[in-house]
PDB file of N, CA and C in Angstrom:
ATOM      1  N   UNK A   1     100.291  60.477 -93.497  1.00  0.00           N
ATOM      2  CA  UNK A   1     101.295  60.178 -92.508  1.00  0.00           C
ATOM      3  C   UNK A   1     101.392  61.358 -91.552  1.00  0.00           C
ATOM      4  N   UNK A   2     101.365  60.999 -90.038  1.00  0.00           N
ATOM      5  CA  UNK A   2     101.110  62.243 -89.159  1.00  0.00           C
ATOM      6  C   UNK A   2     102.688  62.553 -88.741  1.00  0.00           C
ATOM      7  N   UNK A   3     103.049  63.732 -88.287  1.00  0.00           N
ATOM      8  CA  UNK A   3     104.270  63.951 -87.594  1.00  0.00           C
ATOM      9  C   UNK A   3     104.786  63.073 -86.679  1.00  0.00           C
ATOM     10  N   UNK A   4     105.980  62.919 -86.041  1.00  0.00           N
ATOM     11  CA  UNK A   4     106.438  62.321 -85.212  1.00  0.00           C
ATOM     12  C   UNK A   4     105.743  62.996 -83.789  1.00  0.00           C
ATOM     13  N   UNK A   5     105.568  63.877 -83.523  1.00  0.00           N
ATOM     14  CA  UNK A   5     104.588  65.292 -82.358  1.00  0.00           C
ATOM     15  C   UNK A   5     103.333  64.641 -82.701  1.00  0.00           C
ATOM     16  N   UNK A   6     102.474  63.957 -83.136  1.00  0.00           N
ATOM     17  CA  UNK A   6     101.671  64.006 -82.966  1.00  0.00           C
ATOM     18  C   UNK A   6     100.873  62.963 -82.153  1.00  0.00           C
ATOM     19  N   UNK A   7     100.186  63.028 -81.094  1.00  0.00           N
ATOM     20  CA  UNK A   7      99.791  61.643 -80.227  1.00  0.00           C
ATOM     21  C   UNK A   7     100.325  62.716 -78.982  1.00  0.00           C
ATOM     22  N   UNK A   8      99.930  61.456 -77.627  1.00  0.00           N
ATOM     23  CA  UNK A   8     100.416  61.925 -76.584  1.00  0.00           C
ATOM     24  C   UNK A   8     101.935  62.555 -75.925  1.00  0.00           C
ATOM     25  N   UNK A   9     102.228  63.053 -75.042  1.00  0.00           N
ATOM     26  CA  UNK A   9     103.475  63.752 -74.942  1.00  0.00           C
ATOM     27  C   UNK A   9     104.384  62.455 -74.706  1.00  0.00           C
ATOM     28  N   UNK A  10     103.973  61.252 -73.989  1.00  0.00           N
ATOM     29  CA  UNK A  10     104.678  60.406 -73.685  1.00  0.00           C
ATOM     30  C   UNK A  10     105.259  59.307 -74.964  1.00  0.00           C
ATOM     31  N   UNK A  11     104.144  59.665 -75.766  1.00  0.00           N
ATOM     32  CA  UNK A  11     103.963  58.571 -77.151  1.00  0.00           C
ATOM     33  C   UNK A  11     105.780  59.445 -78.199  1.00  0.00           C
ATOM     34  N   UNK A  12     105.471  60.790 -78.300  1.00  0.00           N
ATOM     35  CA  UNK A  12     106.169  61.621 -78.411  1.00  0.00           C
ATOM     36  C   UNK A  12     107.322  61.204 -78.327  1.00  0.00           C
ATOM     37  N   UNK A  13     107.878  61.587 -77.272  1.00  0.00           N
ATOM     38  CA  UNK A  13     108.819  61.058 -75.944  1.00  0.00           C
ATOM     39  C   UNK A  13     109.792  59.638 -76.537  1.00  0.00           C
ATOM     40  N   UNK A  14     108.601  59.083 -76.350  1.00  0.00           N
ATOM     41  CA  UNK A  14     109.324  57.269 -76.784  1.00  0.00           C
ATOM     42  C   UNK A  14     109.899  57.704 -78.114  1.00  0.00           C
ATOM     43  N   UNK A  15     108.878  58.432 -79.418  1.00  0.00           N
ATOM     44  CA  UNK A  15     109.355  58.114 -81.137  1.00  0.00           C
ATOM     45  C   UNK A  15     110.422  59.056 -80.241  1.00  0.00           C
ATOM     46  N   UNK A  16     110.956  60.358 -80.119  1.00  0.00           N
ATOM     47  CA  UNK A  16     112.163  60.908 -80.288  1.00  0.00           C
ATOM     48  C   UNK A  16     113.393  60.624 -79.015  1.00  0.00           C
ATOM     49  N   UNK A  17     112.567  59.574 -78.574  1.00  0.00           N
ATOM     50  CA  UNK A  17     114.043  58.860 -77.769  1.00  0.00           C
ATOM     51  C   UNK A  17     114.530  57.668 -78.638  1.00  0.00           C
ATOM     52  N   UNK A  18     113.314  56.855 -79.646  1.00  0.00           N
ATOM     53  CA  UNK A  18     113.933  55.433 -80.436  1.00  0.00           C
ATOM     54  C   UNK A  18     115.255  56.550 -81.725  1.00  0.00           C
ATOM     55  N   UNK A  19     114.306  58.017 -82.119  1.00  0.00           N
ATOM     56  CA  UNK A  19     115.034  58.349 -83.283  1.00  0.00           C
ATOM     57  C   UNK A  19     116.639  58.588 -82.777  1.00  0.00           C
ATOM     58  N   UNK A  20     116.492  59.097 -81.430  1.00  0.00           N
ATOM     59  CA  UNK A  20     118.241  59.666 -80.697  1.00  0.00           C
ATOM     60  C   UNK A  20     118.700  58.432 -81.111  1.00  0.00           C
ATOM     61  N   UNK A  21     118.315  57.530 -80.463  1.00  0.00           N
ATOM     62  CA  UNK A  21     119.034  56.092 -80.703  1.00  0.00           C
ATOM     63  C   UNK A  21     119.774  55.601 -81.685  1.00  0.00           C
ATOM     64  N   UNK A  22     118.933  55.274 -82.722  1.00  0.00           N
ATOM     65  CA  UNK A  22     119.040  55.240 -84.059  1.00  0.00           C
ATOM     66  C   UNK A  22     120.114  55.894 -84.744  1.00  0.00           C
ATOM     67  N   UNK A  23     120.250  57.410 -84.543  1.00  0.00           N
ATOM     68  CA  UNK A  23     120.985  58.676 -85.189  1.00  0.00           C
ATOM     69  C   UNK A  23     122.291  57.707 -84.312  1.00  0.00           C
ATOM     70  N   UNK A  24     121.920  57.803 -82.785  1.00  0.00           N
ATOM     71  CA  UNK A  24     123.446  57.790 -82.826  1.00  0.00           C
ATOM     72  C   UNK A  24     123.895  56.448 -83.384  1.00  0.00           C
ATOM     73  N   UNK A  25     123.459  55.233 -83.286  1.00  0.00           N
ATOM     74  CA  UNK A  25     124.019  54.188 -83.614  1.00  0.00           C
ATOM     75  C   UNK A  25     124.332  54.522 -84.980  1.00  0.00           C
ATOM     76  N   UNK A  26     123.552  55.628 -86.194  1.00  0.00           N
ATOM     77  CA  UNK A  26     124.535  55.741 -87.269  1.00  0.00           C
ATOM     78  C   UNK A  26     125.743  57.009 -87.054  1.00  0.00           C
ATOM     79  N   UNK A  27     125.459  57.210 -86.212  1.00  0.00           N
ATOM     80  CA  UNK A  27     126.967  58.215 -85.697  1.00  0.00           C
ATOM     81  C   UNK A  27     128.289  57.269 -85.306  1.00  0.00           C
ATOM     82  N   UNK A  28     127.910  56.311 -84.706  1.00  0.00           N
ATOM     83  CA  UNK A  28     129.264  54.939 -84.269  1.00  0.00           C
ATOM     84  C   UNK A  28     129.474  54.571 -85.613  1.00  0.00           C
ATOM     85  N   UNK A  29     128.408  54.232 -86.649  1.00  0.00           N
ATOM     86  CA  UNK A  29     128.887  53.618 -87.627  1.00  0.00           C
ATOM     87  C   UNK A  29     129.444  54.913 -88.590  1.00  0.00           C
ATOM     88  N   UNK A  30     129.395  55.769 -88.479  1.00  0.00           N
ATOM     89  CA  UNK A  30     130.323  56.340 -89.327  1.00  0.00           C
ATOM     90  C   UNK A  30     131.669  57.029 -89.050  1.00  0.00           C
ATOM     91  N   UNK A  31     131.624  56.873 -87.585  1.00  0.00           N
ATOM     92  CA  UNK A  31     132.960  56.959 -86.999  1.00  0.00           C
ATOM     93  C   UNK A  31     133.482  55.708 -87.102  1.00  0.00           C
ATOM     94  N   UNK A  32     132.963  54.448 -86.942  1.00  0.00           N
ATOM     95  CA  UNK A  32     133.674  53.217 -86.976  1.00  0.00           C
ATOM     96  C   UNK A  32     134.177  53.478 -88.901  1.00  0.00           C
ATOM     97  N   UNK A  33     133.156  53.773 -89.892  1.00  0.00           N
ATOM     98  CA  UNK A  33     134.069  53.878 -91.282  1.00  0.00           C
ATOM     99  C   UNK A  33     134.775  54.545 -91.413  1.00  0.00           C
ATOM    100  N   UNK A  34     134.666  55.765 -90.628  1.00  0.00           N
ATOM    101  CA  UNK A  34     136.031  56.875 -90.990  1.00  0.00           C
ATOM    102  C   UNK A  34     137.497  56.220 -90.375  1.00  0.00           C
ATOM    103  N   UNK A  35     137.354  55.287 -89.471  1.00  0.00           N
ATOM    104  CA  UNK A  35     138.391  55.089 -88.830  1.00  0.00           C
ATOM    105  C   UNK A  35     139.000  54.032 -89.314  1.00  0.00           C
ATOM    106  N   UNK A  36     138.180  53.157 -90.481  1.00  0.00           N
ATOM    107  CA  UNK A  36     138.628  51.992 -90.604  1.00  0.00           C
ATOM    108  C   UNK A  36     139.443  51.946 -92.355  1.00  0.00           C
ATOM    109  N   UNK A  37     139.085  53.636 -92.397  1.00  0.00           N
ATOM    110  CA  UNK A  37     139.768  54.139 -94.321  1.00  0.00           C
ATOM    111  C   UNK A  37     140.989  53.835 -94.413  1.00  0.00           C
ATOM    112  N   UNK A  38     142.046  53.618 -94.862  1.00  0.00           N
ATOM    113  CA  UNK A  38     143.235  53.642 -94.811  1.00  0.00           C
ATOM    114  C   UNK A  38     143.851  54.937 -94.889  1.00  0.00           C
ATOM    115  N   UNK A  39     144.896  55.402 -94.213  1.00  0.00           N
ATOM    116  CA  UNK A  39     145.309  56.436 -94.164  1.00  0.00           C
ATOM    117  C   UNK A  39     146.083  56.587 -95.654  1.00  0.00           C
ATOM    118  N   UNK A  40     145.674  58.330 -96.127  1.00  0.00           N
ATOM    119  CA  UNK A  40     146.870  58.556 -97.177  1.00  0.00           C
ATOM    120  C   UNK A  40     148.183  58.744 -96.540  1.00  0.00           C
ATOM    121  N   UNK A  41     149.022  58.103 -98.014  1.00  0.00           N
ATOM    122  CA  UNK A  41     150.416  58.008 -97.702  1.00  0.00           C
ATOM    123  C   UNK A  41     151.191  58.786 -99.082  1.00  0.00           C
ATOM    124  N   UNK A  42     152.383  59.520 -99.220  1.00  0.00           N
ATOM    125  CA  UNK A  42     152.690  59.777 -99.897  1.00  0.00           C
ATOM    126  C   UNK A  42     153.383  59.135-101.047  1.00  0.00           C
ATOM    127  N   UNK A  43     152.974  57.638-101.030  1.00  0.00           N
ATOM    128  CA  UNK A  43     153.350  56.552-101.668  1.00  0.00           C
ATOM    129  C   UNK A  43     152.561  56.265-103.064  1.00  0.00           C
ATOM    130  N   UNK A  44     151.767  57.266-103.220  1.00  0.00           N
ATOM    131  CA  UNK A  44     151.329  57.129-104.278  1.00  0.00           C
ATOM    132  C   UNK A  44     151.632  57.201-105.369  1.00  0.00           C
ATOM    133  N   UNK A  45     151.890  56.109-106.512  1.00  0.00           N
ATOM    134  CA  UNK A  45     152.714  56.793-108.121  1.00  0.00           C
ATOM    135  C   UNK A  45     151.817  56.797-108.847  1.00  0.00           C
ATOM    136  N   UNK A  46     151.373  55.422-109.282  1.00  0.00           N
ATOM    137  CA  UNK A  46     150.816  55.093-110.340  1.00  0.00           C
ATOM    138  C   UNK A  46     149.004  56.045-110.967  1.00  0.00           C
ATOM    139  N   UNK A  47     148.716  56.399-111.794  1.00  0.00           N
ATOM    140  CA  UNK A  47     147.656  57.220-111.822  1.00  0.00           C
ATOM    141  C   UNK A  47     146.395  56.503-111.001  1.00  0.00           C
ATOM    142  N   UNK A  48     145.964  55.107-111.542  1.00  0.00           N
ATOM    143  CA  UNK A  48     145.424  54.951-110.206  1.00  0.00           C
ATOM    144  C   UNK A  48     145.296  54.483-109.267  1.00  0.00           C
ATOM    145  N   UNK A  49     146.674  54.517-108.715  1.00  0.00           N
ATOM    146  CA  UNK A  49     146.831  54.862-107.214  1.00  0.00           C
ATOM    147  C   UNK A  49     146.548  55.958-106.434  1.00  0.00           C
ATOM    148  N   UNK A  50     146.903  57.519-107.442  1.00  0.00           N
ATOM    149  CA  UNK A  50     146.568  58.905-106.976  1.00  0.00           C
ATOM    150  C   UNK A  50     144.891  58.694-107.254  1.00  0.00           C
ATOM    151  N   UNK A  51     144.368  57.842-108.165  1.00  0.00           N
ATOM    152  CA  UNK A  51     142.713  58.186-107.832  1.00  0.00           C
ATOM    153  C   UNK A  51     142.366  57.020-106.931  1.00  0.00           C
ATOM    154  N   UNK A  52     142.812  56.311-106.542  1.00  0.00           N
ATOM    155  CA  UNK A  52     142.124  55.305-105.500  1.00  0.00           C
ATOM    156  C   UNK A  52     142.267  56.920-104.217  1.00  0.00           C
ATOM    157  N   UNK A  53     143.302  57.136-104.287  1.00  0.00           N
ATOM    158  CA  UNK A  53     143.639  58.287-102.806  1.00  0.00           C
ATOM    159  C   UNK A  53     143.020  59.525-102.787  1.00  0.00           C
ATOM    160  N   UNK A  54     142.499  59.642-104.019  1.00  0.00           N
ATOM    161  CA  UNK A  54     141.550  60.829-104.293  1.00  0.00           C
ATOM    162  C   UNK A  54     140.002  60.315-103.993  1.00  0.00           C
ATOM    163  N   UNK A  55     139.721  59.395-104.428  1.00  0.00           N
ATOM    164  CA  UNK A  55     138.429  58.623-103.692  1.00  0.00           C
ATOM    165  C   UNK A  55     138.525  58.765-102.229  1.00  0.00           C
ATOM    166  N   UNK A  56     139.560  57.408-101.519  1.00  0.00           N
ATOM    167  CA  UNK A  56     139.698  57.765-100.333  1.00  0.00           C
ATOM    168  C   UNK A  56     139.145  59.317 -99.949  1.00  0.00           C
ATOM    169  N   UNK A  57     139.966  60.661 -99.787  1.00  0.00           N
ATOM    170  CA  UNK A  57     139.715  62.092 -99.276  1.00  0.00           C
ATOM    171  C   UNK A  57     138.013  62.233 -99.509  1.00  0.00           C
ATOM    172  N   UNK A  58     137.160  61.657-100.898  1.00  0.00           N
ATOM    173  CA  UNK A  58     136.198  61.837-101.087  1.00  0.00           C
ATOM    174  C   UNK A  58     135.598  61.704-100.398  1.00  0.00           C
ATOM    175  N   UNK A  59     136.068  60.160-100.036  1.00  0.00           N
ATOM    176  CA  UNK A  59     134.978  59.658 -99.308  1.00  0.00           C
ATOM    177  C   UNK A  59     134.921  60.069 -97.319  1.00  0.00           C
ATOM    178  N   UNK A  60     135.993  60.289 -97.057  1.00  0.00           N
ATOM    179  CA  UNK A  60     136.339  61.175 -95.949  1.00  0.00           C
ATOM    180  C   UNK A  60     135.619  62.010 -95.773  1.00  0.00           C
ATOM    181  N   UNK A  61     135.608  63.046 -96.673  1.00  0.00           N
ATOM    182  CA  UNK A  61     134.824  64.271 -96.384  1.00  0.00           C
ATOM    183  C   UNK A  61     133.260  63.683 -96.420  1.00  0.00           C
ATOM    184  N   UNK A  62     132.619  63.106 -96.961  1.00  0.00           N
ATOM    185  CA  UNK A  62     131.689  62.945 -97.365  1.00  0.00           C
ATOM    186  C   UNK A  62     130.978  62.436 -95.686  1.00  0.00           C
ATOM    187  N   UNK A  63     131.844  61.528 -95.361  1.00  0.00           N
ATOM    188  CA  UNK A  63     131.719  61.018 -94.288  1.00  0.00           C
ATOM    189  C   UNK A  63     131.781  62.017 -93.205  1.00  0.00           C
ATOM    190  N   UNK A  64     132.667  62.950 -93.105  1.00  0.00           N
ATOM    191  CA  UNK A  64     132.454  63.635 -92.182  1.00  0.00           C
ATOM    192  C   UNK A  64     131.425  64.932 -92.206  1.00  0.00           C
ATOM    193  N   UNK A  65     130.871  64.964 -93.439  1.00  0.00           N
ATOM    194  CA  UNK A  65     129.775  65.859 -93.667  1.00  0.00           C
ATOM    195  C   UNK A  65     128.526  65.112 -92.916  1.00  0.00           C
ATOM    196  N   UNK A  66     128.713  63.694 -93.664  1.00  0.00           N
ATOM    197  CA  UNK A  66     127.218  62.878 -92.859  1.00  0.00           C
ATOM    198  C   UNK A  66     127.455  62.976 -90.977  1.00  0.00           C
ATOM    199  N   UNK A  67     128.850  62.721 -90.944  1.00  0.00           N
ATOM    200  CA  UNK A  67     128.700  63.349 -89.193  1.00  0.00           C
ATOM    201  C   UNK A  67     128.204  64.631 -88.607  1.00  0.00           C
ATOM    202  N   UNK A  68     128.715  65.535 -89.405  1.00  0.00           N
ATOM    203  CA  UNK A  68     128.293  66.646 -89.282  1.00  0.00           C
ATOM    204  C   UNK A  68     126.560  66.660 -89.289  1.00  0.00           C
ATOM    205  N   UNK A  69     125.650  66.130 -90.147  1.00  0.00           N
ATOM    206  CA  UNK A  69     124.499  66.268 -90.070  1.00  0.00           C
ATOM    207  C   UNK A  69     123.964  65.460 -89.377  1.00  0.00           C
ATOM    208  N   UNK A  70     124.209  64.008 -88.686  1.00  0.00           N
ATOM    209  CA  UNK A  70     123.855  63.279 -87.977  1.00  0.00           C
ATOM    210  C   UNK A  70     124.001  63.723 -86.555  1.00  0.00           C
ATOM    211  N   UNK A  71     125.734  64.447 -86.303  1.00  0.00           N
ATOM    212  CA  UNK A  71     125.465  65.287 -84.800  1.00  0.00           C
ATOM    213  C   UNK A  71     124.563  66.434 -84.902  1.00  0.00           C
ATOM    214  N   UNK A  72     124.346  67.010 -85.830  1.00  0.00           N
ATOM    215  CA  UNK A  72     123.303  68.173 -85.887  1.00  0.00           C
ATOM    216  C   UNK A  72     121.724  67.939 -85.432  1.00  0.00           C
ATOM    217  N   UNK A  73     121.170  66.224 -86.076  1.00  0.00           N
ATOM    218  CA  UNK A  73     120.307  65.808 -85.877  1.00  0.00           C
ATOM    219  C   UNK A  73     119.834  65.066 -83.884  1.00  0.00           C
ATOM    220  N   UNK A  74     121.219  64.772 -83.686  1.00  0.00           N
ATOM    221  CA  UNK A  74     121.101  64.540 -82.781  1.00  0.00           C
ATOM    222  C   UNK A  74     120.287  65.883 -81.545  1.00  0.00           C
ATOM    223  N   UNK A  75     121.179  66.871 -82.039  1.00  0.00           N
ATOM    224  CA  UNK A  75     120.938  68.354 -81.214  1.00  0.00           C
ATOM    225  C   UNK A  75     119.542  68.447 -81.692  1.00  0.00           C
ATOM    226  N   UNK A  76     119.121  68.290 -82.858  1.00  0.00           N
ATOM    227  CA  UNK A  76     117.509  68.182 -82.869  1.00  0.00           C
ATOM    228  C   UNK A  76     116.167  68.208 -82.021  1.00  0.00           C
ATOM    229  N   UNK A  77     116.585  67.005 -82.049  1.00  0.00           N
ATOM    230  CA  UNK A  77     115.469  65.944 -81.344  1.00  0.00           C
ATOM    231  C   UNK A  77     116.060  66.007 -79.819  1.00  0.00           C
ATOM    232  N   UNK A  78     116.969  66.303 -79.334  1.00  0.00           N
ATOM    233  CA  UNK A  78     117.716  66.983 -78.116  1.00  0.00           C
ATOM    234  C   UNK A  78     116.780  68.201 -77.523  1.00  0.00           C
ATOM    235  N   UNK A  79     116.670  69.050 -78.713  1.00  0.00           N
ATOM    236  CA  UNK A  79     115.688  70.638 -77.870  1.00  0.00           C
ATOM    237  C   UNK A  79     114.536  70.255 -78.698  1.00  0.00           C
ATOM    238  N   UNK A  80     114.112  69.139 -79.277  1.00  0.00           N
ATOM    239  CA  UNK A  80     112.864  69.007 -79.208  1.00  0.00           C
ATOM    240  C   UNK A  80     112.232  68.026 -77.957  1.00  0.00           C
ATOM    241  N   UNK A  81     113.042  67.178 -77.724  1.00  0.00           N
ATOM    242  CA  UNK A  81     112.845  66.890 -76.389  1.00  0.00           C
ATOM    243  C   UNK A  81     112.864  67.771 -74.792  1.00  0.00           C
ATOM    244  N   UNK A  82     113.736  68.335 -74.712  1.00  0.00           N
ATOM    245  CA  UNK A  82     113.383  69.676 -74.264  1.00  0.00           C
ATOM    246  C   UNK A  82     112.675  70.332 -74.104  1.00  0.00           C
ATOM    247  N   UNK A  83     111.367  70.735 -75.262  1.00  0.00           N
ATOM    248  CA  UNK A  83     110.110  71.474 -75.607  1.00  0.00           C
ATOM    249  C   UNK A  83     109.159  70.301 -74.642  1.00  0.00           C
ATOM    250  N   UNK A  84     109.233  69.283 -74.740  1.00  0.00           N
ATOM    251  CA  UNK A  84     108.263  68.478 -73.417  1.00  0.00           C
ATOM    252  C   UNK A  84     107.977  68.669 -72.593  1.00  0.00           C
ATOM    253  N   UNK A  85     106.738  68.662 -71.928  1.00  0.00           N
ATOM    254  CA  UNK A  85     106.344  68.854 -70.667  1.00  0.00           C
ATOM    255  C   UNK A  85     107.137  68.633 -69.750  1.00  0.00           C
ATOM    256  N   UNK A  86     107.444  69.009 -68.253  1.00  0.00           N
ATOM    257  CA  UNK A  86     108.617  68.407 -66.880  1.00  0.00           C
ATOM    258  C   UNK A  86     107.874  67.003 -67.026  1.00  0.00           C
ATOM    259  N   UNK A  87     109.204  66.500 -67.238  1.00  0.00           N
ATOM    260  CA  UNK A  87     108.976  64.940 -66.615  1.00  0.00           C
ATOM    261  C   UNK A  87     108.657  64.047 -67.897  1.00  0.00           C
ATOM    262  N   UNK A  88     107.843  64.407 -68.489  1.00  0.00           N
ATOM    263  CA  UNK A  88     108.161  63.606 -69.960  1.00  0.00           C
ATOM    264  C   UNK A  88     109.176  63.061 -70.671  1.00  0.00           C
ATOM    265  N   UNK A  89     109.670  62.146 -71.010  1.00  0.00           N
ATOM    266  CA  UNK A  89     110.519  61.929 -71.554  1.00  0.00           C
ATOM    267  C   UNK A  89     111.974  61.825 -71.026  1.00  0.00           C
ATOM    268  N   UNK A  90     111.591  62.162 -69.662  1.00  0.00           N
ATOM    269  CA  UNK A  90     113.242  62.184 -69.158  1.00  0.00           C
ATOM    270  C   UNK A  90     114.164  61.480 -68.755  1.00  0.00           C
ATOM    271  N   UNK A  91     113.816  60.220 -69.199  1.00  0.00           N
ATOM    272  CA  UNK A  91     114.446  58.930 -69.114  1.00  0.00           C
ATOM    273  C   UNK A  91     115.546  58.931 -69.643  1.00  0.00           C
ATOM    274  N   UNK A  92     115.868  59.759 -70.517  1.00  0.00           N
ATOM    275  CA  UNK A  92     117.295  59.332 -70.980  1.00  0.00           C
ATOM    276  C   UNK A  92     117.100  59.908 -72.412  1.00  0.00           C
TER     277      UNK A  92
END
């Protein structure tokens, strides 16, 4: 299996403009799940109620870690696009 770099600059170009794509459409979707968690409330008694709400935070963070590496990825393929010849790739 060859690198995504490997082939012409334009061939290039296209794989790390489909991957931006991609990343971000899973960047919407994990802002669309973070947003759709239920908020904690201090209504919690029952034991598991405090672990359904302890899941919840889990899964929060978890989620915002995968944002964290998905905007990271984005910046990626951003200054690897960048590294392209003028005019390559600059469609968007």
């Amino acid at each position: 299996m060859g690198s995504i770099f490997d082939g012409p600059d334009t061939d290039v170009a296209a794989r790390l403009a489909e991957q931006r794509a991609a990343i971000l459409g899973l960047l919407s979707d994990v802002e669309v799940g973070t947003a759709s968690l239920p908020t904690e409330g201090t209504f919690w008694r029952s034991d598991s109620q405090r672990t359904y709400a302890a899941r919840l935070t889990e899964l929060r963070e978890a989620l915002v870690r995968a944002w964290r590496q998905l905007d990271a990825a984005v910046d990626a393929v951003d200054r690897a696009r960048a590294r392209l010849p003028p005019g390559v790739g600059a469609d968007g």
